[in-house]
PDB file of N, CA and C in Angstrom:
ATOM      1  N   UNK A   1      44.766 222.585-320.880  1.00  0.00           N
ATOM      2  CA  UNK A   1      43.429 222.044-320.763  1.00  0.00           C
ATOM      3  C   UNK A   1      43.001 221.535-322.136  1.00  0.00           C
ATOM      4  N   UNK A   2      42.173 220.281-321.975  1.00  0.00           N
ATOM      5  CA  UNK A   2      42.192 219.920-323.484  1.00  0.00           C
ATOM      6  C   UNK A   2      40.748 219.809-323.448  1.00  0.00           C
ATOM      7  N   UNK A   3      40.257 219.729-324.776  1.00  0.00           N
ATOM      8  CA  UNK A   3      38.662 219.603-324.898  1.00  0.00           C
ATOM      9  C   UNK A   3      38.058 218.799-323.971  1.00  0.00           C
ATOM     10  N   UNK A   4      38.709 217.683-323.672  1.00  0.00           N
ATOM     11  CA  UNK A   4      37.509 216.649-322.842  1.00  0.00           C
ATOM     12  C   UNK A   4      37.598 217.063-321.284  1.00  0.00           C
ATOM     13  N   UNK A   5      38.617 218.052-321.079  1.00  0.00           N
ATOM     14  CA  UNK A   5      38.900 218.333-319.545  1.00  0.00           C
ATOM     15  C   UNK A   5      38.612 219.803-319.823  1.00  0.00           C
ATOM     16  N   UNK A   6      37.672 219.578-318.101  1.00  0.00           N
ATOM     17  CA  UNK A   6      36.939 220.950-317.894  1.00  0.00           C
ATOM     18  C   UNK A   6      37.369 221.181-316.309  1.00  0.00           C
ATOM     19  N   UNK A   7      38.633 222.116-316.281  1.00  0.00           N
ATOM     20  CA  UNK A   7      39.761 222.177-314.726  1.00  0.00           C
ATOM     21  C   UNK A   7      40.143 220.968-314.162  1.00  0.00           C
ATOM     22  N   UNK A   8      39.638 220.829-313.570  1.00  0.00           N
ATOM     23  CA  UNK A   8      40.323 219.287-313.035  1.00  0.00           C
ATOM     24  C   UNK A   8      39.208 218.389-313.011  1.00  0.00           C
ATOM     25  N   UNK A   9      38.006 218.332-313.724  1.00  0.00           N
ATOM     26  CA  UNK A   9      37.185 217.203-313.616  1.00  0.00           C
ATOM     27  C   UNK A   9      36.907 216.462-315.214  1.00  0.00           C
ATOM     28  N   UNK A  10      37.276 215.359-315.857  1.00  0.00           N
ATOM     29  CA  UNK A  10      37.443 214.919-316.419  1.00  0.00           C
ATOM     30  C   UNK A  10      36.268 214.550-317.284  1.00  0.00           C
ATOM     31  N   UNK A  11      35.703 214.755-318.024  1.00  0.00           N
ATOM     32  CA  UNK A  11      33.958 214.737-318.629  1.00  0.00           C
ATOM     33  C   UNK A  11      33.690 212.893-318.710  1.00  0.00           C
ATOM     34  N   UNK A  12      34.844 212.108-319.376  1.00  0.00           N
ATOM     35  CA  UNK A  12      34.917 210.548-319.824  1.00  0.00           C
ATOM     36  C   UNK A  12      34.442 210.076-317.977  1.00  0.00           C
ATOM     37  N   UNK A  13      34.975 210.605-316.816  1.00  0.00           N
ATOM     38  CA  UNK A  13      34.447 209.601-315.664  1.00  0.00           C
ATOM     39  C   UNK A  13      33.322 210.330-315.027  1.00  0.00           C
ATOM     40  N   UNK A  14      32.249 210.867-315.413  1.00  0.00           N
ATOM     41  CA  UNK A  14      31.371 211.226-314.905  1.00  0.00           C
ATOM     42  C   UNK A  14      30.584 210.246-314.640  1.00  0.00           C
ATOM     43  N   UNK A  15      29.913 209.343-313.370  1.00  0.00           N
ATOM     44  CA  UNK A  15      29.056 208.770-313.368  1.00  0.00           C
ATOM     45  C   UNK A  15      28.094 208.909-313.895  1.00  0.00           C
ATOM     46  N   UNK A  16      27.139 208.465-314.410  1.00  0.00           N
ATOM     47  CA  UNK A  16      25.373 208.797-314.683  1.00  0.00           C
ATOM     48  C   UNK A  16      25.041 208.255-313.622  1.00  0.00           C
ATOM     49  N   UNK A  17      25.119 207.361-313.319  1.00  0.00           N
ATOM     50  CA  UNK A  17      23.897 207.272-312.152  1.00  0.00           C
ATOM     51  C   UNK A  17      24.118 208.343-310.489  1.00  0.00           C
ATOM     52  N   UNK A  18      25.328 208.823-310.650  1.00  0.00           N
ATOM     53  CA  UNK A  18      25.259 209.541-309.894  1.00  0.00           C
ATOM     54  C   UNK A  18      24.346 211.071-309.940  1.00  0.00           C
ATOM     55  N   UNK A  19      24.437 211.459-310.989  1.00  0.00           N
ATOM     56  CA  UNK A  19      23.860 212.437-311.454  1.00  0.00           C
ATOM     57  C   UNK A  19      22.082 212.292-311.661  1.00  0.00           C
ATOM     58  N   UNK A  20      21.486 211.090-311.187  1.00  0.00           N
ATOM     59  CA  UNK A  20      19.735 210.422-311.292  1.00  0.00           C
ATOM     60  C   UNK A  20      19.645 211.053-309.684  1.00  0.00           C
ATOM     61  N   UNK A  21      18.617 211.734-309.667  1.00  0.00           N
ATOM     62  CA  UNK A  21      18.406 212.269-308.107  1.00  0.00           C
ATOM     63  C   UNK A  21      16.680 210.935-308.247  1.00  0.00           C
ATOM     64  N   UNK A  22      16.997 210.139-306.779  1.00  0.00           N
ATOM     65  CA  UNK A  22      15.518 209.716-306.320  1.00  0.00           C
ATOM     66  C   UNK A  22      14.317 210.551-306.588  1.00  0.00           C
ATOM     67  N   UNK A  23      13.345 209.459-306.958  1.00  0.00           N
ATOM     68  CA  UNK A  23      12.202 210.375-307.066  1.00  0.00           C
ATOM     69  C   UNK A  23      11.461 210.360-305.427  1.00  0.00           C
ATOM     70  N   UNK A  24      10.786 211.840-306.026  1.00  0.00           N
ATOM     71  CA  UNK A  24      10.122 212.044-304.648  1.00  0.00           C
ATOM     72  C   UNK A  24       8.845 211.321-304.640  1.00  0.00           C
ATOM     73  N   UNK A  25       8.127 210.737-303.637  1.00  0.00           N
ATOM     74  CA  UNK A  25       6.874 210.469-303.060  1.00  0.00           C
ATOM     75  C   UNK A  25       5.908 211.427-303.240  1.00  0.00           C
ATOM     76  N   UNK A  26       4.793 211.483-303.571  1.00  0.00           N
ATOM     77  CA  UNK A  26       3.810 212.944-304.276  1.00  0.00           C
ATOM     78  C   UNK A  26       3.409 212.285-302.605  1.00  0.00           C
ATOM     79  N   UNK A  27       3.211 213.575-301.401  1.00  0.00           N
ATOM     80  CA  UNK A  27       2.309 213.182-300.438  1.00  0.00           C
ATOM     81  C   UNK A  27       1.215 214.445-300.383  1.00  0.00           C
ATOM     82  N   UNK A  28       0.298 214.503-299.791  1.00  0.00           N
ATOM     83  CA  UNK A  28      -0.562 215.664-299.165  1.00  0.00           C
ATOM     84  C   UNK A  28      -0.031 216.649-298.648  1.00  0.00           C
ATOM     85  N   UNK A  29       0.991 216.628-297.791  1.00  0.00           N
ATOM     86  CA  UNK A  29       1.504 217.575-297.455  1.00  0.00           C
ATOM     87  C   UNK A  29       2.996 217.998-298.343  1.00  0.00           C
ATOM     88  N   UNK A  30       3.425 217.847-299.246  1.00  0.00           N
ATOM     89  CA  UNK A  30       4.173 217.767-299.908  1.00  0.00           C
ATOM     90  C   UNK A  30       3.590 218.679-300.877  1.00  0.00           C
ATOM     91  N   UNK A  31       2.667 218.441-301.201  1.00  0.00           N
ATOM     92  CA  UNK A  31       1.512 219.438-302.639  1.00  0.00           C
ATOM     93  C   UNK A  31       0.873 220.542-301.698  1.00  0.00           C
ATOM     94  N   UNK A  32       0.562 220.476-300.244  1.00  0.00           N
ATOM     95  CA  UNK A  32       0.369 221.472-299.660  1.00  0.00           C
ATOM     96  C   UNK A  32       1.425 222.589-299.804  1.00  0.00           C
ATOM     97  N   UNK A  33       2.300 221.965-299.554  1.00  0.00           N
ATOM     98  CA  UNK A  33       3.712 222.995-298.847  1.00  0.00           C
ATOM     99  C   UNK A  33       4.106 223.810-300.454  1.00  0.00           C
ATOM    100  N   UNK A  34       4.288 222.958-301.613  1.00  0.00           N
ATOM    101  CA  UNK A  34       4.177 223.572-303.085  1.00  0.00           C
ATOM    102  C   UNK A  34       3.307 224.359-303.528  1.00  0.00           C
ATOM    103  N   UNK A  35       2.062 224.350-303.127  1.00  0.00           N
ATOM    104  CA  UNK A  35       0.750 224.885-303.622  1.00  0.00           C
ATOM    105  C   UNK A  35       0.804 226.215-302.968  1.00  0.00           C
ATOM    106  N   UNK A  36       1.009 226.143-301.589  1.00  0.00           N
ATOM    107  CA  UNK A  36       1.342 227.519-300.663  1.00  0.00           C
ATOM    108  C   UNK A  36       2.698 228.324-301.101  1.00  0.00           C
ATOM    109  N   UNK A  37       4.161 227.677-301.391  1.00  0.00           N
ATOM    110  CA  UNK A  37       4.957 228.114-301.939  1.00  0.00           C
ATOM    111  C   UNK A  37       4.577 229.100-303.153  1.00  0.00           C
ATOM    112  N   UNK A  38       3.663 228.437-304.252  1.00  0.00           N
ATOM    113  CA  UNK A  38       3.264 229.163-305.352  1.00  0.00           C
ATOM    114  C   UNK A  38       2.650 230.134-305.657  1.00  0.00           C
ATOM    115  N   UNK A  39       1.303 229.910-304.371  1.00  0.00           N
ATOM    116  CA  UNK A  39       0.603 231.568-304.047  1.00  0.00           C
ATOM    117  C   UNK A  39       1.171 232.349-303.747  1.00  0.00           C
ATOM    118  N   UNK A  40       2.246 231.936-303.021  1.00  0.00           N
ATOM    119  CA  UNK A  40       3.528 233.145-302.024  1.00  0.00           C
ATOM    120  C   UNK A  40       4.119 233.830-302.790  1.00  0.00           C
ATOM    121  N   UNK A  41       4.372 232.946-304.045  1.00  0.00           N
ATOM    122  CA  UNK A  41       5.647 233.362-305.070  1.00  0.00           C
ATOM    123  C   UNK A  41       6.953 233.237-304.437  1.00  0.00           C
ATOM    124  N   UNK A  42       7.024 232.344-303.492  1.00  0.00           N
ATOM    125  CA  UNK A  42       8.557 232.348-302.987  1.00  0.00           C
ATOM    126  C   UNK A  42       9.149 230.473-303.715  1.00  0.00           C
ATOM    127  N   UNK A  43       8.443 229.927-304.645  1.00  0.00           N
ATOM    128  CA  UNK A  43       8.360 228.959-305.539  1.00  0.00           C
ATOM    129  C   UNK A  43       8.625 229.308-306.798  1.00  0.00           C
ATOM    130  N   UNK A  44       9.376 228.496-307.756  1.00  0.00           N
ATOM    131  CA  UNK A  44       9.184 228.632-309.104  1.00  0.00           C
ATOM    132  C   UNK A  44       8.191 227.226-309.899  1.00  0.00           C
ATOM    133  N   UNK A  45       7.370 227.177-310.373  1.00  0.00           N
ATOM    134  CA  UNK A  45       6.614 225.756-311.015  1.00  0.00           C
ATOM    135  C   UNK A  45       7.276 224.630-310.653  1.00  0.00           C
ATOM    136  N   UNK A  46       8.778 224.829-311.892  1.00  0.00           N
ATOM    137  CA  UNK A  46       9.779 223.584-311.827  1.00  0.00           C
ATOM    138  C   UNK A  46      10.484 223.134-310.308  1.00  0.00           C
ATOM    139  N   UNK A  47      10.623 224.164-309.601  1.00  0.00           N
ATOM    140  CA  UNK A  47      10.728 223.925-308.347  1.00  0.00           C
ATOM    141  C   UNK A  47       9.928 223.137-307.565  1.00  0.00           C
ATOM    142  N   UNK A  48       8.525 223.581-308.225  1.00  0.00           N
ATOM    143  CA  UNK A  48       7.220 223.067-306.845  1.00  0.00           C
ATOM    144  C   UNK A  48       7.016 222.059-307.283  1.00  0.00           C
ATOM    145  N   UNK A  49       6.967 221.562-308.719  1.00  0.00           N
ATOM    146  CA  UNK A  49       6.778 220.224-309.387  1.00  0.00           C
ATOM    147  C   UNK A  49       7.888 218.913-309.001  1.00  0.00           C
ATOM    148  N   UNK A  50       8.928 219.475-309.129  1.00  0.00           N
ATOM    149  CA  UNK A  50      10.212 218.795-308.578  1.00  0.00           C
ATOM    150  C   UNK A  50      10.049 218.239-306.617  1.00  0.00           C
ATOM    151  N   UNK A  51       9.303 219.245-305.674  1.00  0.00           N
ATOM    152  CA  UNK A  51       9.311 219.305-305.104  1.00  0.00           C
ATOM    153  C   UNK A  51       8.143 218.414-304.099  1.00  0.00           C
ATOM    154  N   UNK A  52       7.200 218.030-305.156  1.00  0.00           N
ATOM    155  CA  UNK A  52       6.262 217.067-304.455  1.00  0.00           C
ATOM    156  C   UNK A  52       6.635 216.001-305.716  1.00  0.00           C
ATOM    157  N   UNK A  53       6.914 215.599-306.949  1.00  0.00           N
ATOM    158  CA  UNK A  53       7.541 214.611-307.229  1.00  0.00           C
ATOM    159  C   UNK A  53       6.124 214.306-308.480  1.00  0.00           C
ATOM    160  N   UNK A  54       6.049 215.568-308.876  1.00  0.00           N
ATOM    161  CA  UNK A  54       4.848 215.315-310.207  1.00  0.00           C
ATOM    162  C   UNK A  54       5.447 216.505-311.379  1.00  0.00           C
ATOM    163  N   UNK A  55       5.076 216.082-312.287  1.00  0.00           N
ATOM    164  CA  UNK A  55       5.478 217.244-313.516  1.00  0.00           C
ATOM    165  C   UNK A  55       4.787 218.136-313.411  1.00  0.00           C
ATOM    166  N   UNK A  56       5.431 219.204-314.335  1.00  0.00           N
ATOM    167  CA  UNK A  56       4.834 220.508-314.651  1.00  0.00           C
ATOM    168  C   UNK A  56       3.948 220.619-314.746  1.00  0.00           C
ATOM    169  N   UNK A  57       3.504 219.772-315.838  1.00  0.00           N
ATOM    170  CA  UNK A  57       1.339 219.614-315.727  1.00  0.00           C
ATOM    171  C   UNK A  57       1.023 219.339-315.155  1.00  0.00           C
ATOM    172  N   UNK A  58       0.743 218.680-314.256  1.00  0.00           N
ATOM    173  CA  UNK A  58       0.195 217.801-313.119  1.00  0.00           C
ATOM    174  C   UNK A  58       0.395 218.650-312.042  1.00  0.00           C
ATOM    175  N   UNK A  59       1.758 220.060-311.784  1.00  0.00           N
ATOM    176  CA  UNK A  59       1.835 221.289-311.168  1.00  0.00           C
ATOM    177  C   UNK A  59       0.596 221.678-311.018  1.00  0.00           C
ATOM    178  N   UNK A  60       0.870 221.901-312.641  1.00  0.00           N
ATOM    179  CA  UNK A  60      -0.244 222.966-313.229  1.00  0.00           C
ATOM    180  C   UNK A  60      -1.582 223.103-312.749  1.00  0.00           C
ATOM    181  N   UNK A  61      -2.083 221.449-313.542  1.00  0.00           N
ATOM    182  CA  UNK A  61      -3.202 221.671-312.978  1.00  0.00           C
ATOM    183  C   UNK A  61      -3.874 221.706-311.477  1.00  0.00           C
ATOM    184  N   UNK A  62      -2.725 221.177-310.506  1.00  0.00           N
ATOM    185  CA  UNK A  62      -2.960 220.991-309.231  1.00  0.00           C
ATOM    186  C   UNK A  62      -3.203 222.562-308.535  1.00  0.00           C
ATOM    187  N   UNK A  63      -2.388 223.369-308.907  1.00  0.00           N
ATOM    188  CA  UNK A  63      -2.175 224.576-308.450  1.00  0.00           C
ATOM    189  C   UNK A  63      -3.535 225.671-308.846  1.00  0.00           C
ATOM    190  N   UNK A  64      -3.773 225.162-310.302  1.00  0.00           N
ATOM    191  CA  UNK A  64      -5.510 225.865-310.589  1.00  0.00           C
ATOM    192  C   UNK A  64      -6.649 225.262-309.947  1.00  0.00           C
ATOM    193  N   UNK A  65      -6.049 224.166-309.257  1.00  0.00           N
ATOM    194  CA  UNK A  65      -7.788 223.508-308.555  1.00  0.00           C
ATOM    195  C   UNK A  65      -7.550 224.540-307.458  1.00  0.00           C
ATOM    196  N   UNK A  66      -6.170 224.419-307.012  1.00  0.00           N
ATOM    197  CA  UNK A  66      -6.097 225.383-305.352  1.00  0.00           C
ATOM    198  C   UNK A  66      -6.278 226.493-305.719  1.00  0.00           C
ATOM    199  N   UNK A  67      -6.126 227.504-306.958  1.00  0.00           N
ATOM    200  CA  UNK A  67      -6.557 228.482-306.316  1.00  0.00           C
ATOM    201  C   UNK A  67      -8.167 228.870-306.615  1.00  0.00           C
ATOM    202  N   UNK A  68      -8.870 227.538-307.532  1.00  0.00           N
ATOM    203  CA  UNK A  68     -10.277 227.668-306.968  1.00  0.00           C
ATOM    204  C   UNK A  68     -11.032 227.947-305.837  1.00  0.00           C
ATOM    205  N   UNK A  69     -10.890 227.232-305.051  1.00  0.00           N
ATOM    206  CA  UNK A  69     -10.715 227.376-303.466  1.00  0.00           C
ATOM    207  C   UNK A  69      -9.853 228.017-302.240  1.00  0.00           C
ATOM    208  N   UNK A  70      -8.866 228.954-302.736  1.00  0.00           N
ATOM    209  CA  UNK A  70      -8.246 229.748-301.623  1.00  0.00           C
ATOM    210  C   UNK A  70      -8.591 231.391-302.130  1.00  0.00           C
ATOM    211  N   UNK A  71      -9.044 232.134-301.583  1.00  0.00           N
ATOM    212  CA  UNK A  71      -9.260 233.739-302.019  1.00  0.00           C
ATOM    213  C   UNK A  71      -8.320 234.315-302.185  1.00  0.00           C
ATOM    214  N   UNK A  72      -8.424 235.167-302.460  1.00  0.00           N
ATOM    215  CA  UNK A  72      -6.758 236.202-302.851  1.00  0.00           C
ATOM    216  C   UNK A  72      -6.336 236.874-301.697  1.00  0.00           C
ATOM    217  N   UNK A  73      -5.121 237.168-301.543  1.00  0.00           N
ATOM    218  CA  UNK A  73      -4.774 237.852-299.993  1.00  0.00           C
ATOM    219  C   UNK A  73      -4.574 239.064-300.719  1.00  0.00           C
ATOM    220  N   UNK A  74      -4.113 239.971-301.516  1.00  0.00           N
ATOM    221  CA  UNK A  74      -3.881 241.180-302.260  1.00  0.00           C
ATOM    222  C   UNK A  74      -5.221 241.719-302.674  1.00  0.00           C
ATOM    223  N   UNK A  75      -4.606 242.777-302.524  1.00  0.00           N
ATOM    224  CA  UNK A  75      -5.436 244.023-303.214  1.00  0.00           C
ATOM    225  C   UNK A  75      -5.138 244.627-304.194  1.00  0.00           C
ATOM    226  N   UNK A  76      -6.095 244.404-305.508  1.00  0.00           N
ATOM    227  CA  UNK A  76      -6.203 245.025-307.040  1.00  0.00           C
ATOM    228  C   UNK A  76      -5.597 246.238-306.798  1.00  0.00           C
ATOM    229  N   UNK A  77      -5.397 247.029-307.787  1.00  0.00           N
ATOM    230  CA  UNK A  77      -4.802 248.437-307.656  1.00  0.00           C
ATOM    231  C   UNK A  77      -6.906 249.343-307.793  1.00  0.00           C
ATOM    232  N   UNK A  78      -7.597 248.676-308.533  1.00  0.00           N
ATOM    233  CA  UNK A  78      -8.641 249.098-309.079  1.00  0.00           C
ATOM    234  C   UNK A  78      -9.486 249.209-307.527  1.00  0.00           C
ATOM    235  N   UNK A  79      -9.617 248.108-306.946  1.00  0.00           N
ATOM    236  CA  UNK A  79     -10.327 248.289-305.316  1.00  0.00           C
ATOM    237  C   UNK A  79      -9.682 249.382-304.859  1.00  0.00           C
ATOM    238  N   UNK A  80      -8.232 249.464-304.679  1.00  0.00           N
ATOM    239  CA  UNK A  80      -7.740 250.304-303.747  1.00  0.00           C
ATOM    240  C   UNK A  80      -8.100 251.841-304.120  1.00  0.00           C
ATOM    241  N   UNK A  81      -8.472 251.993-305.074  1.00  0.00           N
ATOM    242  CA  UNK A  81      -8.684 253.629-305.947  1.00  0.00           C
ATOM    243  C   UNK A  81     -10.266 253.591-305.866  1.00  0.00           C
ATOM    244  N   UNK A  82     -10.907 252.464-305.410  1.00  0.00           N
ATOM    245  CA  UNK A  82     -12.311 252.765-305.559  1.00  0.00           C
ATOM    246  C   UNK A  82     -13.097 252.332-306.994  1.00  0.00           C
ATOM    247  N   UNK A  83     -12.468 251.856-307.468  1.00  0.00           N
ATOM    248  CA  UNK A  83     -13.284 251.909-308.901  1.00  0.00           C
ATOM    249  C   UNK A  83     -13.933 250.533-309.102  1.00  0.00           C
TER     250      UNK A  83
END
């Protein structure tokens, strides 16, 4: 095996453009389905950002408007003890 070969795939014929994934369409339900992913925690950011087709910031801030407006489904440890 020589430096430029990594097992049998050759580093010199790697396409680039194969390796450019389409961008996604940012839709409504697309930032829904991310935004819900994120409260769930069954999402990671880069995931949910990747996933409606906006960056990390634009995550970001999308995900703090939603949880302006959605209540918490959990219970503090502090409610549950009464305090």
């Amino acid at each position: 095996m020589t430096l430029l070969t990594l097992g049998k795939m050759n580093l010199l014929k790697i396409n680039k453009y194969e390796l450019f994934e389409a961008p996604v369409k940012t839709t409504p339900q697309n930032v829904k389905e991310a935004n819900e992913a994120l409260f769930n925690c069954t999402m990671t950011l880069p995931a949910a950002a990747k996933h409606c087709g906006m960056t990390q910031k634009e995550m970001k801030m999308t995900f703090l408007e939603y949880l302006k407006y959605h209540p918490r489904t959990y219970v503090s440890e502090s409610q549950q003890n009464g305090d």
